[in-house]
C-alpha atoms as a PDB file:
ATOM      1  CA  UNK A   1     -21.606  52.002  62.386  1.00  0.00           C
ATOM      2  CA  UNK A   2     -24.029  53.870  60.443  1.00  0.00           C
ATOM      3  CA  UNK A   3     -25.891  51.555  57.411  1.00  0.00           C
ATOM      4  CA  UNK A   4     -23.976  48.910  59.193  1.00  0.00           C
ATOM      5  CA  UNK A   5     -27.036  47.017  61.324  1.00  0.00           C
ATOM      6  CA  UNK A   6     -29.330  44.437  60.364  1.00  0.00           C
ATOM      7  CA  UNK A   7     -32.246  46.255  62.414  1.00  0.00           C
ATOM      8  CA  UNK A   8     -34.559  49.054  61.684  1.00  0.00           C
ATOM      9  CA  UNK A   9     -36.382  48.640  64.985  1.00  0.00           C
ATOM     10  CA  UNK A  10     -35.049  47.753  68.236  1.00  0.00           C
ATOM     11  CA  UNK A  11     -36.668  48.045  72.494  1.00  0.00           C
ATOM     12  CA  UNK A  12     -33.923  47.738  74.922  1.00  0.00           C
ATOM     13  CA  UNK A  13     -34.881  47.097  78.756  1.00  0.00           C
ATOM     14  CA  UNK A  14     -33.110  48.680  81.197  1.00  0.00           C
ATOM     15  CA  UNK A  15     -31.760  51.511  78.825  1.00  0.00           C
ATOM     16  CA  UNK A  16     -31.179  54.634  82.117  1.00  0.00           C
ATOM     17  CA  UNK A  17     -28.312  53.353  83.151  1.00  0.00           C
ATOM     18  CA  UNK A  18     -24.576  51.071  82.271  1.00  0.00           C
ATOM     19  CA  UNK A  19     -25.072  48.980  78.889  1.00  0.00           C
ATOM     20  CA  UNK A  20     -28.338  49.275  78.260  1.00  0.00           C
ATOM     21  CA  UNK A  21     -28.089  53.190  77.765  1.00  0.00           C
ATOM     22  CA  UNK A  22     -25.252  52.611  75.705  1.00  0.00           C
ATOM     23  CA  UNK A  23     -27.206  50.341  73.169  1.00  0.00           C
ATOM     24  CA  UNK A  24     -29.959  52.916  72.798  1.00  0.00           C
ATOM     25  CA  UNK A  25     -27.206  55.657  72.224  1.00  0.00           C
ATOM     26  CA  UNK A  26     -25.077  53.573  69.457  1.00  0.00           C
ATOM     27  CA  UNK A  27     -28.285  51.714  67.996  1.00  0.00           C
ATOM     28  CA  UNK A  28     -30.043  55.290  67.531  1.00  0.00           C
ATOM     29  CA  UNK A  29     -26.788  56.982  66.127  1.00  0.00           C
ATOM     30  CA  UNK A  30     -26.532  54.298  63.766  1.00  0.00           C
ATOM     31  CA  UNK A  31     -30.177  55.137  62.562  1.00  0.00           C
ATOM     32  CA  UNK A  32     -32.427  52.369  63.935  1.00  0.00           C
ATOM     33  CA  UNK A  33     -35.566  53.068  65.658  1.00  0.00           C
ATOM     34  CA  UNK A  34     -35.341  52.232  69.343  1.00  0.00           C
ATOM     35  CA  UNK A  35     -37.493  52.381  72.126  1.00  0.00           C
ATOM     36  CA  UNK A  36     -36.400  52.686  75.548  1.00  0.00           C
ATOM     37  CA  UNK A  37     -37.437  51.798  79.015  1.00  0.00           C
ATOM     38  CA  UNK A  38     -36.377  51.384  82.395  1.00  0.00           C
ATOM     39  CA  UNK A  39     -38.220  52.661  85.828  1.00  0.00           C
ATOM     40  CA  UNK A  40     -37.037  56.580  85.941  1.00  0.00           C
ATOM     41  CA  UNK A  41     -38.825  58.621  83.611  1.00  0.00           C
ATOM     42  CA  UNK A  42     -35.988  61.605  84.318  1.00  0.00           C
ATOM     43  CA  UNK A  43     -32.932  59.413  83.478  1.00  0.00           C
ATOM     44  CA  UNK A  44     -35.398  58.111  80.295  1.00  0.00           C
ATOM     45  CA  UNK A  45     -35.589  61.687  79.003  1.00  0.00           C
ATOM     46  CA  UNK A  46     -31.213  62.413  79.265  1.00  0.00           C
ATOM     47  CA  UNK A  47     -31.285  60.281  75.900  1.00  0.00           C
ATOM     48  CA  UNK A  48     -32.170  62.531  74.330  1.00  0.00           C
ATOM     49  CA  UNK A  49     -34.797  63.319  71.126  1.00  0.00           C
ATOM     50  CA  UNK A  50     -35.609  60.791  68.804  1.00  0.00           C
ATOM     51  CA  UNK A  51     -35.657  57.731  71.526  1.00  0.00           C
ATOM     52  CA  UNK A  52     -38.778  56.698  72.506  1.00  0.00           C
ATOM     53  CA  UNK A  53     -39.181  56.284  76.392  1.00  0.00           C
ATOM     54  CA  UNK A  54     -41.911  54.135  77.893  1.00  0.00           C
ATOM     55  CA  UNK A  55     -41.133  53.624  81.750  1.00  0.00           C
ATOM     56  CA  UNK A  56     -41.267  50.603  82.874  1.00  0.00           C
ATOM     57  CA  UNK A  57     -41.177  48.162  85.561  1.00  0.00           C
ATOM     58  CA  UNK A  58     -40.219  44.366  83.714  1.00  0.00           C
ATOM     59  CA  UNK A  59     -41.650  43.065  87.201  1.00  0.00           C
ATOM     60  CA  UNK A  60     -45.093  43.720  86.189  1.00  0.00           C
ATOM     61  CA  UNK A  61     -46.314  41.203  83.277  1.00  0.00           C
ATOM     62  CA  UNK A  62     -49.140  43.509  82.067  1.00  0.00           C
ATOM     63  CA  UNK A  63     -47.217  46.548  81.854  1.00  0.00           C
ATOM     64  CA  UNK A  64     -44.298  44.655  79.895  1.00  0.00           C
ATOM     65  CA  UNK A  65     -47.229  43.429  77.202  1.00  0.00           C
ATOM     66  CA  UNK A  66     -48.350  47.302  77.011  1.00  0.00           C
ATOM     67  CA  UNK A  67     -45.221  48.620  76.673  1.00  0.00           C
ATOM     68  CA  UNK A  68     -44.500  46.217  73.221  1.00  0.00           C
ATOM     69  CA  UNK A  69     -47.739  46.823  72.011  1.00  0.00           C
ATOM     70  CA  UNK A  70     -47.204  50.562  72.122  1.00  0.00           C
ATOM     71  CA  UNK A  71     -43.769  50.421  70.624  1.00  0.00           C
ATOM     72  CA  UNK A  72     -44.974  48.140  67.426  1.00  0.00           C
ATOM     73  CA  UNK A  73     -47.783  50.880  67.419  1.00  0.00           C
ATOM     74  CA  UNK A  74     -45.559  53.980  67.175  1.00  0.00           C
ATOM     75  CA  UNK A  75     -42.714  52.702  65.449  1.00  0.00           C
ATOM     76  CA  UNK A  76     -43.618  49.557  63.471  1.00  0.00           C
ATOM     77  CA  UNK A  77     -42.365  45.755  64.079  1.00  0.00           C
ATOM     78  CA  UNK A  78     -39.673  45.364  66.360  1.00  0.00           C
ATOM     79  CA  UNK A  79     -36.519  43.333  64.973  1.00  0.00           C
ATOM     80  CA  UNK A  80     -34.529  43.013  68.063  1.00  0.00           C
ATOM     81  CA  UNK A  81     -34.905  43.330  71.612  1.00  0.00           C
ATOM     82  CA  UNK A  82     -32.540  43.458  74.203  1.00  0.00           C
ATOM     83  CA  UNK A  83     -33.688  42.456  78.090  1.00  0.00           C
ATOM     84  CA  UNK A  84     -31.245  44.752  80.305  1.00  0.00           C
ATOM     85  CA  UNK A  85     -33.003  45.550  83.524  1.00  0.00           C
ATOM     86  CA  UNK A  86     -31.465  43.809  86.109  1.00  0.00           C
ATOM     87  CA  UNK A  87     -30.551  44.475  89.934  1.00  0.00           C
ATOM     88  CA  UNK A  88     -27.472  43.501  92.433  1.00  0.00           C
ATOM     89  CA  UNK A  89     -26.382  43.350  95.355  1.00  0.00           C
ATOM     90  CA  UNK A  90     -23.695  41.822  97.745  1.00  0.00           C
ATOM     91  CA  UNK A  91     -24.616  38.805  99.989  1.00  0.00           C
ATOM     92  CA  UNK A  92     -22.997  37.443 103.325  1.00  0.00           C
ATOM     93  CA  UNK A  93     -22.844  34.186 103.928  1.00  0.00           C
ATOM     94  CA  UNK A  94     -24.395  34.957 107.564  1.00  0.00           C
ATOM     95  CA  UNK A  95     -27.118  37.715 106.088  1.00  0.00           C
ATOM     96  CA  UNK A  96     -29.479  35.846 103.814  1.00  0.00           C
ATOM     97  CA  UNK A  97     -32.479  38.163 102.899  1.00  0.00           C
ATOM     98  CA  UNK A  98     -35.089  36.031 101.548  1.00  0.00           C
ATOM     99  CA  UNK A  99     -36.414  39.528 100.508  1.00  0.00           C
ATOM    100  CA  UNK A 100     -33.993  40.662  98.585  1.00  0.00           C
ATOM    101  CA  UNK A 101     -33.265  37.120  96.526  1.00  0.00           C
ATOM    102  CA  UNK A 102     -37.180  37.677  95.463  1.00  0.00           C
ATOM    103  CA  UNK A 103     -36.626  40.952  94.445  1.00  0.00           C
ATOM    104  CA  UNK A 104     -33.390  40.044  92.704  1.00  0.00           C
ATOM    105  CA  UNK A 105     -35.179  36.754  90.715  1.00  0.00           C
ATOM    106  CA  UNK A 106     -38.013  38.680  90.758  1.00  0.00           C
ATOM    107  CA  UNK A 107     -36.470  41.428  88.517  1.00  0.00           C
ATOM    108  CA  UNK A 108     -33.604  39.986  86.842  1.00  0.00           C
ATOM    109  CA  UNK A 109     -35.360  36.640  85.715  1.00  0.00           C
ATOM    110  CA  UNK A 110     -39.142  36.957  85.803  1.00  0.00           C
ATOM    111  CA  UNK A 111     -37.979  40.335  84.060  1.00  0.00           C
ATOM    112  CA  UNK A 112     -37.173  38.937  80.844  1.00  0.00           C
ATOM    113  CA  UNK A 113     -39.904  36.309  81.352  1.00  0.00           C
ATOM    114  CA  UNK A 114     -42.621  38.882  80.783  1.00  0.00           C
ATOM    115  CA  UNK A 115     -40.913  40.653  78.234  1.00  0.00           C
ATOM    116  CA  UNK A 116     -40.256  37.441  76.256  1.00  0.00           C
ATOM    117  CA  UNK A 117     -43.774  36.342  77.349  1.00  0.00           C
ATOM    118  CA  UNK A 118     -45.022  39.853  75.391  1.00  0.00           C
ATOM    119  CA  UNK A 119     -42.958  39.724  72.488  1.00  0.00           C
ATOM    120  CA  UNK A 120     -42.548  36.214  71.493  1.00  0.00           C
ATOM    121  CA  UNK A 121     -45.793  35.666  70.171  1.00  0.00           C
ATOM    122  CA  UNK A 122     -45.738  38.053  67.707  1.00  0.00           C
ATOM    123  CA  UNK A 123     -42.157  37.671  66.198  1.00  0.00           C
ATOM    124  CA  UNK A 124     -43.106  33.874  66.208  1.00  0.00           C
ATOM    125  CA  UNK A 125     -46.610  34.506  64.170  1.00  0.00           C
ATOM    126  CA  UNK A 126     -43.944  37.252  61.540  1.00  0.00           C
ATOM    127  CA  UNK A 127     -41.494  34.366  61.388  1.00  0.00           C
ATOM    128  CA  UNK A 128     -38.385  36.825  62.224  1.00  0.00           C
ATOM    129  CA  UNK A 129     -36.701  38.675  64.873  1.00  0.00           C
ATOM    130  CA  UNK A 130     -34.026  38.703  67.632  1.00  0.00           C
ATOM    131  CA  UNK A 131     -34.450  38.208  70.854  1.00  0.00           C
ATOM    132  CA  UNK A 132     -31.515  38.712  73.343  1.00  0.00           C
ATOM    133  CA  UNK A 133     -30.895  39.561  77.315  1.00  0.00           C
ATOM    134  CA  UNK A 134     -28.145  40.523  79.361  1.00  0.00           C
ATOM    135  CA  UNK A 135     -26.869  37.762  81.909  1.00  0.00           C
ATOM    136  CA  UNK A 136     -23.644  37.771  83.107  1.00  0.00           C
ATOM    137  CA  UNK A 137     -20.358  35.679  83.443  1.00  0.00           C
ATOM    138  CA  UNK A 138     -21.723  35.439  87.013  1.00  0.00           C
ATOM    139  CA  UNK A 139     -23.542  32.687  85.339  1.00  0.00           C
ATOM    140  CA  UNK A 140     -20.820  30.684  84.694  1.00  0.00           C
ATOM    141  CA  UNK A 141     -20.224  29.427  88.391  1.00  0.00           C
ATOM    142  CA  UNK A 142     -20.996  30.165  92.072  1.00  0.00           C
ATOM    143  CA  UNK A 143     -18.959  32.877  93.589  1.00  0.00           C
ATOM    144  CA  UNK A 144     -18.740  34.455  96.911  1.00  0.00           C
ATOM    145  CA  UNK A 145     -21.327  37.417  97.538  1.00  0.00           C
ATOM    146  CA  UNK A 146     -23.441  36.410  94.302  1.00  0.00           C
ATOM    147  CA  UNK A 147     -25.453  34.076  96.318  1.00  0.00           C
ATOM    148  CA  UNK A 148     -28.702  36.289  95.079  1.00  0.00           C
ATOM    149  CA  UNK A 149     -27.487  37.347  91.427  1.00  0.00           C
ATOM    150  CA  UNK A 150     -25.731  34.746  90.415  1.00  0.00           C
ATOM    151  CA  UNK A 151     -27.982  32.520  90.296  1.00  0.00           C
ATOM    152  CA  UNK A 152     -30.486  34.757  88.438  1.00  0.00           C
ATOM    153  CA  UNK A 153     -27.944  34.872  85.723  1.00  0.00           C
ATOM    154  CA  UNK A 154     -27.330  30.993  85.759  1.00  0.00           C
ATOM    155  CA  UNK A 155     -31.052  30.834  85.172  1.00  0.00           C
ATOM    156  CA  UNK A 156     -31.227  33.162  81.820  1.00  0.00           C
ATOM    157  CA  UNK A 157     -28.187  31.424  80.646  1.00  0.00           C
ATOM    158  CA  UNK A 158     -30.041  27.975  81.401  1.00  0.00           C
ATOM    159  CA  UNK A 159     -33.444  30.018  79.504  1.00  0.00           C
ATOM    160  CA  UNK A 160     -31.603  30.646  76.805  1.00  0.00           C
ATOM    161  CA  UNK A 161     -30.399  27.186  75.406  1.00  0.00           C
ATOM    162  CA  UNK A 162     -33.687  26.261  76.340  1.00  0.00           C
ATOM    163  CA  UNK A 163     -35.413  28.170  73.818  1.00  0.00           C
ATOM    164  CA  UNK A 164     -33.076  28.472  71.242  1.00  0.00           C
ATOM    165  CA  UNK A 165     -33.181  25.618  69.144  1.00  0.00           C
ATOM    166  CA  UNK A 166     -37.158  25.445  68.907  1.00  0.00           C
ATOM    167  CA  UNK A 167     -36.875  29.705  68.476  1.00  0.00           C
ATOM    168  CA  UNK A 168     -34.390  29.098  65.575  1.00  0.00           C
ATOM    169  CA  UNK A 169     -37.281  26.548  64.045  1.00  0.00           C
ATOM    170  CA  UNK A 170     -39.771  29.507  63.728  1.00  0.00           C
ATOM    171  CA  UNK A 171     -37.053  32.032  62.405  1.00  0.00           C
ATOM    172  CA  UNK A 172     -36.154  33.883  65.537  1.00  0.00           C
ATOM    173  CA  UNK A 173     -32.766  34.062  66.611  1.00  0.00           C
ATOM    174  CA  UNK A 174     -31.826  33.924  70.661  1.00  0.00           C
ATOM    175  CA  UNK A 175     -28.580  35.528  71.797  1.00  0.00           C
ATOM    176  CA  UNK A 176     -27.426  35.712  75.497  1.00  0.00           C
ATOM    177  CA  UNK A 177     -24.933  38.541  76.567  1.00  0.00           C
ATOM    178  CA  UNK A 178     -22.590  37.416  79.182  1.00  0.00           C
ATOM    179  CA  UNK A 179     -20.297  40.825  80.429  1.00  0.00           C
ATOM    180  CA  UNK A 180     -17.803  41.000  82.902  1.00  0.00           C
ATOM    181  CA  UNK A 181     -17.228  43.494  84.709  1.00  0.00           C
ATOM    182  CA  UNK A 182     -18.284  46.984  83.527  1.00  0.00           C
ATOM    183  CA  UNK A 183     -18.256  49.914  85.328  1.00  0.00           C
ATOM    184  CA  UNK A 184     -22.188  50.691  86.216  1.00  0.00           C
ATOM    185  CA  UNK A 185     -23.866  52.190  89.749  1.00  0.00           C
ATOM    186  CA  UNK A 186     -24.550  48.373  90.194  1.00  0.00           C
ATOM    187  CA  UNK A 187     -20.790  47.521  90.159  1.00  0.00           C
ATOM    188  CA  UNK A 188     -20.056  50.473  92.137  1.00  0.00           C
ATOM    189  CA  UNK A 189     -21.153  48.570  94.991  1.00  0.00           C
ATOM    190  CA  UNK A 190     -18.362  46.361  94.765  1.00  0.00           C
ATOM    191  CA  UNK A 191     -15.576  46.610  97.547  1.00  0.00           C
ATOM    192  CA  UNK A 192     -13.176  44.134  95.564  1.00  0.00           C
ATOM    193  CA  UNK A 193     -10.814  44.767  92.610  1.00  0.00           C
ATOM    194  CA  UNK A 194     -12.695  43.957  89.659  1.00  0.00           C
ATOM    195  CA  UNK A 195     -10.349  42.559  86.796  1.00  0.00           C
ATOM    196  CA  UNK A 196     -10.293  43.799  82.907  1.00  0.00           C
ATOM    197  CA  UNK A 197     -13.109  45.978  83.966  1.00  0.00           C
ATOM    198  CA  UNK A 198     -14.420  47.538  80.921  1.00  0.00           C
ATOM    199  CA  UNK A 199     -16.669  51.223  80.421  1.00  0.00           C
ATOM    200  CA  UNK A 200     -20.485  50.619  79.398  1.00  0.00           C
ATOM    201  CA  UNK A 201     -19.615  51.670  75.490  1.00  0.00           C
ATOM    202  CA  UNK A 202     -17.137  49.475  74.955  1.00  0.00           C
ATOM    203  CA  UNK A 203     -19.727  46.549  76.125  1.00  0.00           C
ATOM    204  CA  UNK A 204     -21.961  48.020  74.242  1.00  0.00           C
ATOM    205  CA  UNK A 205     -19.928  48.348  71.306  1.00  0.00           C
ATOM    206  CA  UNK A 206     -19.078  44.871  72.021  1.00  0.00           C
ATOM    207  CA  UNK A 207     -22.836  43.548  72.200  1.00  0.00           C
ATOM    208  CA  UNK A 208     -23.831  45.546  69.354  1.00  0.00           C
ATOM    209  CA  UNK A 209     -21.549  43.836  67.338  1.00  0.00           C
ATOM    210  CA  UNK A 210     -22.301  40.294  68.289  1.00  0.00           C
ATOM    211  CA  UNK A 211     -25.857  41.105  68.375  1.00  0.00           C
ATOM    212  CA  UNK A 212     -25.016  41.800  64.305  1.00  0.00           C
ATOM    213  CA  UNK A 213     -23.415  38.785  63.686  1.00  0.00           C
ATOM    214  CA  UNK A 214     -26.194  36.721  65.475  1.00  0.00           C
ATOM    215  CA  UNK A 215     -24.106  34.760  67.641  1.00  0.00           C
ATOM    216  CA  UNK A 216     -25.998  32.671  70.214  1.00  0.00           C
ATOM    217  CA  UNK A 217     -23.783  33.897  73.292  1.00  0.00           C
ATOM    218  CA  UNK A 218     -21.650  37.301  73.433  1.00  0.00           C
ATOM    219  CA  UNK A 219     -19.129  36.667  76.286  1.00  0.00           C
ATOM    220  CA  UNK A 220     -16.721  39.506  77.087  1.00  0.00           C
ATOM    221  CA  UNK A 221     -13.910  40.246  77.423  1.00  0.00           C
ATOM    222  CA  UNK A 222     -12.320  37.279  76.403  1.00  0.00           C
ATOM    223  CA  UNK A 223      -9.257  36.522  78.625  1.00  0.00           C
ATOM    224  CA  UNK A 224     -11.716  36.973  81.707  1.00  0.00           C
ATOM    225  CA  UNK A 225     -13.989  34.532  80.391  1.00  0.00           C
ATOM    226  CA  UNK A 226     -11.483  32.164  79.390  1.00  0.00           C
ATOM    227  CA  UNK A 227     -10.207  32.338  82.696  1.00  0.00           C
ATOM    228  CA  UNK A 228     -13.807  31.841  84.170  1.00  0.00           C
ATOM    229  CA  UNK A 229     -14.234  28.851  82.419  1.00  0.00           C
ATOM    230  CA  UNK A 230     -11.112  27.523  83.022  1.00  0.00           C
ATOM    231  CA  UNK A 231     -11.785  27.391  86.731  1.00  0.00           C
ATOM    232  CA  UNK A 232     -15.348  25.853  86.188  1.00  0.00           C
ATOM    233  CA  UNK A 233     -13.648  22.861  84.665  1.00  0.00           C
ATOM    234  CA  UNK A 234     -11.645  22.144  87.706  1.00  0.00           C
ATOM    235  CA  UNK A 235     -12.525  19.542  90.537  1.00  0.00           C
ATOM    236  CA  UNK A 236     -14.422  20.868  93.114  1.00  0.00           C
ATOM    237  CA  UNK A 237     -11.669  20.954  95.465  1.00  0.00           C
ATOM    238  CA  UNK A 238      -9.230  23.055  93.960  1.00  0.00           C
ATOM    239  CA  UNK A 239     -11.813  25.063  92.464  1.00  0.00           C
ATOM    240  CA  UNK A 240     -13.207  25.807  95.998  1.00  0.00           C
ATOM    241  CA  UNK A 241      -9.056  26.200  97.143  1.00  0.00           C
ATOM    242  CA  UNK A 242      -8.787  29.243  94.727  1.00  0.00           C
ATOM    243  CA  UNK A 243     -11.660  30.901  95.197  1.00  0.00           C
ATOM    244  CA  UNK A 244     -11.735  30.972  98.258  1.00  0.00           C
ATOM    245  CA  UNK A 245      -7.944  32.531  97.333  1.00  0.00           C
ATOM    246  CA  UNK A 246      -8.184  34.837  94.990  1.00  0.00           C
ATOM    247  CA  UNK A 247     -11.549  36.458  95.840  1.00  0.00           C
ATOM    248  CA  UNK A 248     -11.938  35.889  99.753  1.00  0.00           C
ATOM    249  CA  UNK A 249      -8.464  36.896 100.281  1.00  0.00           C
ATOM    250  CA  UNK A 250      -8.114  33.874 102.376  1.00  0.00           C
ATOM    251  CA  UNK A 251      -6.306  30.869 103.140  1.00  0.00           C
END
């Protein structure tokens, strides 16, 4: 991959842990510049010389504006940033936590909203950059024990088209990242079989590449996602029917 990428500088959100720490390894091996930042300043440090880690918490709007300001400081003007942090877990249908839904939007959505809200004014004043985030084939449709993610990731999908065409008027490309499954402490909590799960550097690998060829949405893998969509074009009824299935187990 090395000489192979578009970017000399790139931040990446949610870079300790699954894709996101995958990015910063393949982006930085490939010689671009990356900063990196998530909440622990220990799993920061495993990656390594010649990263630079900024901790951060995307929940706090002030911080997020800091944090950009201190990586176009240190290493110059970003070209591409990629949104990663993000949160999950498993809802019942009879144990709704408005507390956790908060935390989830809270992080997930509002996330990206002050990161984008930090760097969008200054890639829009150079006329040039990518901006991208991780949401999730969870986007796609409502499924059982999503109730809090899902629709965080419905939301960035929504975020994206929004801003794309007037972004692509100023010279900034928007890309969304839609994974499957991929095998991350987040997943982990899963008790379900998770199909054509895939290992954080292949997604990355996968991203990476997309990212390249500046494609508005990186969906992956494909079968998964064809099937996804597939049953998002049904009637209600028999969408419901098989759901209820093939992922409740149930009758």
């Amino acid at each position: 991959m090395a000489g192979a990428l578009p970017w000399k500088t790139a931040w990446v959100t949610g870079a300790s842990t699954g894709i996101g720490r995958d990015i910063v390894l393949q982006l930085t091996a490939a010689g671009v510049k990356v900063a990196a930042s998530a909440r622990s300043p220990d799993k920061l440090a495993m990656l390594g010389e010649g990263v630079l880690t900024i901790p951060l918490d995307v929940t706090d709007a002030a911080a997020c504006k800091a944090a950009f300001e201190r990586i176009e400081t240190e290493l110059g003007p970003v070209e591409l940033v990629v949104f990663g942090a993000g949160t999950y877990a498993p809802v019942a249908a009879d144990k709704i936590d408005p507390t956790l839904f908060a935390h989830t939007m809270s992080t997930n959505y509002m996330g990206v909203v002050n990161c984008l809200a930090a760097v969008a004014p200054r890639m829009t004043a150079r006329g040039a950059g990518q901006i991208s985030w991780i949401a999730s084939v969870a986007g796609f449709m409502g499924l059982p024990k999503a109730a809090a993610y899902g629709p965080t990731k419905a939301a960035l999908i929504n975020l994206a088209e929004c801003l794309e065409p007037e972004m692509k008027l100023k010279g900034i490309t928007i890309s969304v990242i839609n994974p499957g499954f991929v095998a991350t402490p987040l997943t982990a909590q899963n008790d379900f079989e998770m199909p054509f799960l895939m290992q954080p550097d292949e997604a990355a690998r996968r991203t990476i590449a997309g990212l390249a060829a500046r494609r508005f949405e990186i969906a992956y893998p494909w079968r998964f996602v064809a099937i996804l969509r597939a049953l998002r074009a049904l009637p209600y009824p028999l969408f419901f029917r098989l759901i209820t299935r093939f992922v409740l187990k149930a009758k």
